[in-house]
C-alpha atoms as a PDB file:
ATOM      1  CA  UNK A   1      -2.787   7.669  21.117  1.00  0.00           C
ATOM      2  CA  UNK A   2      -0.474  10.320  20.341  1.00  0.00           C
ATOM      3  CA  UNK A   3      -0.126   8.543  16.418  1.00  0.00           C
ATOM      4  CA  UNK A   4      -3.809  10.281  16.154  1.00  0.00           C
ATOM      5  CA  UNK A   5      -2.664  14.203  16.876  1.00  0.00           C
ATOM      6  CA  UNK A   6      -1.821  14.897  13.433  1.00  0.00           C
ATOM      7  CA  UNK A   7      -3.636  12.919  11.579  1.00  0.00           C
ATOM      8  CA  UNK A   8      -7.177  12.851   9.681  1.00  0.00           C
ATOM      9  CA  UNK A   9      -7.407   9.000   9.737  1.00  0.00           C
ATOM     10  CA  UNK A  10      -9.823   8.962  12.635  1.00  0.00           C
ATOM     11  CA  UNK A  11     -12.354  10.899  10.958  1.00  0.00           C
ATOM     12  CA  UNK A  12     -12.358   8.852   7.909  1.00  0.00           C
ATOM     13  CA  UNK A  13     -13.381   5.748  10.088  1.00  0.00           C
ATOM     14  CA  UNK A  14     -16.975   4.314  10.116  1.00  0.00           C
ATOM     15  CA  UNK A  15     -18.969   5.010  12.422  1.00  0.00           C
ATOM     16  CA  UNK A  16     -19.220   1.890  14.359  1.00  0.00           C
ATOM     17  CA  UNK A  17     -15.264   1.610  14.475  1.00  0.00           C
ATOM     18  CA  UNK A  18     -15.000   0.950  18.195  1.00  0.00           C
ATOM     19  CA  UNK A  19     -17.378  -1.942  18.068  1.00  0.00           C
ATOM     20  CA  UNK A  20     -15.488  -3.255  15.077  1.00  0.00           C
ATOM     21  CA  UNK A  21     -12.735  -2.946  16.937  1.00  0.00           C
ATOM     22  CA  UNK A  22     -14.030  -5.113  19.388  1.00  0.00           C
ATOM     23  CA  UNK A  23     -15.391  -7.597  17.459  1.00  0.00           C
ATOM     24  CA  UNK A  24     -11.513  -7.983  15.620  1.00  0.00           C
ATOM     25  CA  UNK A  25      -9.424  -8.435  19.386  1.00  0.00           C
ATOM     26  CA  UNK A  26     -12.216 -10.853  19.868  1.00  0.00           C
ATOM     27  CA  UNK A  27     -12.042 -12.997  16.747  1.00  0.00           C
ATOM     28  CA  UNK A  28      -8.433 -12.720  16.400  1.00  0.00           C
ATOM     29  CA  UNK A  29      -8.130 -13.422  20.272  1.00  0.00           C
ATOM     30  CA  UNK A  30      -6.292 -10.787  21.600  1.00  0.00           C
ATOM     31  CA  UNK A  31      -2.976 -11.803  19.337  1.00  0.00           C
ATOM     32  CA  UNK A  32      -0.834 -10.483  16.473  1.00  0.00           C
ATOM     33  CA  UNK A  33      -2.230 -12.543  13.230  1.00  0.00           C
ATOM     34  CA  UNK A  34       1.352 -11.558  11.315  1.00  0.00           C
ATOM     35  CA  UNK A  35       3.112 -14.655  10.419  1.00  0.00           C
ATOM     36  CA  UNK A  36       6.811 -15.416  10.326  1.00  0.00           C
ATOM     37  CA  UNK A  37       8.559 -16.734   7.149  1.00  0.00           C
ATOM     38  CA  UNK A  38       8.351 -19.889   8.935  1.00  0.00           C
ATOM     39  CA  UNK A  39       4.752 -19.704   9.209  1.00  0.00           C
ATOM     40  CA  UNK A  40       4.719 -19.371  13.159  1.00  0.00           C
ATOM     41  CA  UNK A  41       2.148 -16.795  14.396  1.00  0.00           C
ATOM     42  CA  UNK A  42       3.534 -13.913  16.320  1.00  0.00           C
ATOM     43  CA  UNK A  43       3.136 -14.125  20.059  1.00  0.00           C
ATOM     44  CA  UNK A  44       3.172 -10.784  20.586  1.00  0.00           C
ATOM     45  CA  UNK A  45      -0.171  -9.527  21.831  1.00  0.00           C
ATOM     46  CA  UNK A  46      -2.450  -7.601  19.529  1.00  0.00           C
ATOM     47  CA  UNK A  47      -3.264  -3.737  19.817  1.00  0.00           C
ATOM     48  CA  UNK A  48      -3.934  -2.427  16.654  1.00  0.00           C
ATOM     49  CA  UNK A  49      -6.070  -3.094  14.022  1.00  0.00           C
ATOM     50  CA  UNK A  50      -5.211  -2.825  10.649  1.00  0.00           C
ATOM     51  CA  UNK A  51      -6.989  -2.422   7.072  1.00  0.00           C
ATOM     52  CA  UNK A  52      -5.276  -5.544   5.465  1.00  0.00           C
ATOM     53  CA  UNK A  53      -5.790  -3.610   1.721  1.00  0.00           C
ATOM     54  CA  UNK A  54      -5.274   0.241   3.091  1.00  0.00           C
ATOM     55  CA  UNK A  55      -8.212   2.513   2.231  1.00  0.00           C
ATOM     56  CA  UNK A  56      -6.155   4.566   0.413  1.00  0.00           C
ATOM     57  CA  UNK A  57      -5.823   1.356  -2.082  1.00  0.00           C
ATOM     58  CA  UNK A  58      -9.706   0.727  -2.279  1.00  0.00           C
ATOM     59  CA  UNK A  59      -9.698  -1.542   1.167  1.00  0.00           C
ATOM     60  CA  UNK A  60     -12.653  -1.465   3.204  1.00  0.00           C
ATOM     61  CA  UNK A  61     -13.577  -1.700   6.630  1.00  0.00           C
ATOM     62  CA  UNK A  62     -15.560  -5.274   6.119  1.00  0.00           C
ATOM     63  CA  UNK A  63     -14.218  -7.874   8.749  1.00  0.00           C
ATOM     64  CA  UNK A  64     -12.443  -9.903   6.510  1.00  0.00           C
ATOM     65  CA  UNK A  65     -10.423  -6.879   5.498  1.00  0.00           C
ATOM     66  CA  UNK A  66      -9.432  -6.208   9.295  1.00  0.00           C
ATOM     67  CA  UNK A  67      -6.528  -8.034  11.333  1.00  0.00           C
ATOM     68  CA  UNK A  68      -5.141  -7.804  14.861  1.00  0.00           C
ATOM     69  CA  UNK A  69      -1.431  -6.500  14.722  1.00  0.00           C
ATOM     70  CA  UNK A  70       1.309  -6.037  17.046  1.00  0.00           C
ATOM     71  CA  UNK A  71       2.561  -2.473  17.226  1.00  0.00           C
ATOM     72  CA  UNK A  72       5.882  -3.846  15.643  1.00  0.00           C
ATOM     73  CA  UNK A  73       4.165  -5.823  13.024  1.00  0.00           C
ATOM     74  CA  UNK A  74       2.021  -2.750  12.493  1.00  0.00           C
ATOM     75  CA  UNK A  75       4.578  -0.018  12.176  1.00  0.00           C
ATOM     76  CA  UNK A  76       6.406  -2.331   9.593  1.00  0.00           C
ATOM     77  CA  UNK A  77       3.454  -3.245   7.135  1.00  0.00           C
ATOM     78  CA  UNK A  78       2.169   1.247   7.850  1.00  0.00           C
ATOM     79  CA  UNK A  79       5.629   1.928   6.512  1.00  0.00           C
ATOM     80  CA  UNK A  80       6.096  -0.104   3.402  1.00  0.00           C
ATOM     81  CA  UNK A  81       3.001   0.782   2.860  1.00  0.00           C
ATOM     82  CA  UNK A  82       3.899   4.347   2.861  1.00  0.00           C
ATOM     83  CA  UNK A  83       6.985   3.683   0.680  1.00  0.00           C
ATOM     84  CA  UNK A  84       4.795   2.370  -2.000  1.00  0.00           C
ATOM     85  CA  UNK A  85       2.056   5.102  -1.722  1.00  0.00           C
ATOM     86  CA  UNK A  86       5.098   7.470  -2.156  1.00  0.00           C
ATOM     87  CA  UNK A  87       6.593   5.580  -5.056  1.00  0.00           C
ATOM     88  CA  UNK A  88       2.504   5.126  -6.961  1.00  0.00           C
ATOM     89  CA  UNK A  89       3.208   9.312  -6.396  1.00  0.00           C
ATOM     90  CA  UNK A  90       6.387  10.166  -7.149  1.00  0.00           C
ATOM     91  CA  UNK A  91       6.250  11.580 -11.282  1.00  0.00           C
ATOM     92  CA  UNK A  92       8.579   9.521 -13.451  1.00  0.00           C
ATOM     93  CA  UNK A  93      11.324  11.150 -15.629  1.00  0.00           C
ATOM     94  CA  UNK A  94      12.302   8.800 -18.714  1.00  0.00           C
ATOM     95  CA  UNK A  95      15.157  10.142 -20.139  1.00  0.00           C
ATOM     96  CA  UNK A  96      16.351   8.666 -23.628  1.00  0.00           C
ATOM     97  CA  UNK A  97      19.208   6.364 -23.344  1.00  0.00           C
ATOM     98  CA  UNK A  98      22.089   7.910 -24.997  1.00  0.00           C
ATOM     99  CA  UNK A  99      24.394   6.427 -27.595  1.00  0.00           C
ATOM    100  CA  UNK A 100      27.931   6.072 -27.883  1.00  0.00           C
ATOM    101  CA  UNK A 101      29.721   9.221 -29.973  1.00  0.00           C
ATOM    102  CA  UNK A 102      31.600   5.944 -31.679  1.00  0.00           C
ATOM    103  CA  UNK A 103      27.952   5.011 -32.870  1.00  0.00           C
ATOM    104  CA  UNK A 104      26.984   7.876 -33.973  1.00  0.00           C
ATOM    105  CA  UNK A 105      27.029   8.322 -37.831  1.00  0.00           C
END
């Protein structure tokens, strides 16, 4: 699992992670639960298991807020979830919308 090496993730994990692990592969049965736009399942078998609401946004690690993921499907929904983390971060800069020197009186 070289994703681990830099990261704290694992130690913010409960506890009983590995059985909950276990328990997901089982219910899910060993598939990807993403869905296509067409509603088809993947068919891609399922290795990771994912927070469906992130920690980081309040999510917990209850079962219904666990899924089975391909690593595809799991890279993809870790990244956008990553661009909007960044974006919630990032400091916004209004800047007054300027007139025309024609307006100006």
């Amino acid at each position: 699992m070289s994703g681990w090496s830099n990261s704290t993730r694992r130690d913010r994990l409960p506890r009983n992670w590995a059985s909950l692990r276990r328990r997901v592969i089982r219910r899910d049965g060993g598939q990807c639960t993403a869905r296509y736009s067409d509603d088809r399942r993947c068919e891609l078998p399922g290795t990771d298991v994912d927070h469906v609401i992130p920690d980081s946004l309040g999510g917990s690690s209850e079962m219904s807020n666990l899924a089975l993921l391909c690593p595809f499907h799991h890279r993809q929904k870790s990244s956008s979830e990553g661009g909007t983390a960044a974006a919630l971060a990032r400091k916004s800069v209004h800047r007054p919308t300027p007139t025309h020197p024609a307006l100006d009186d």
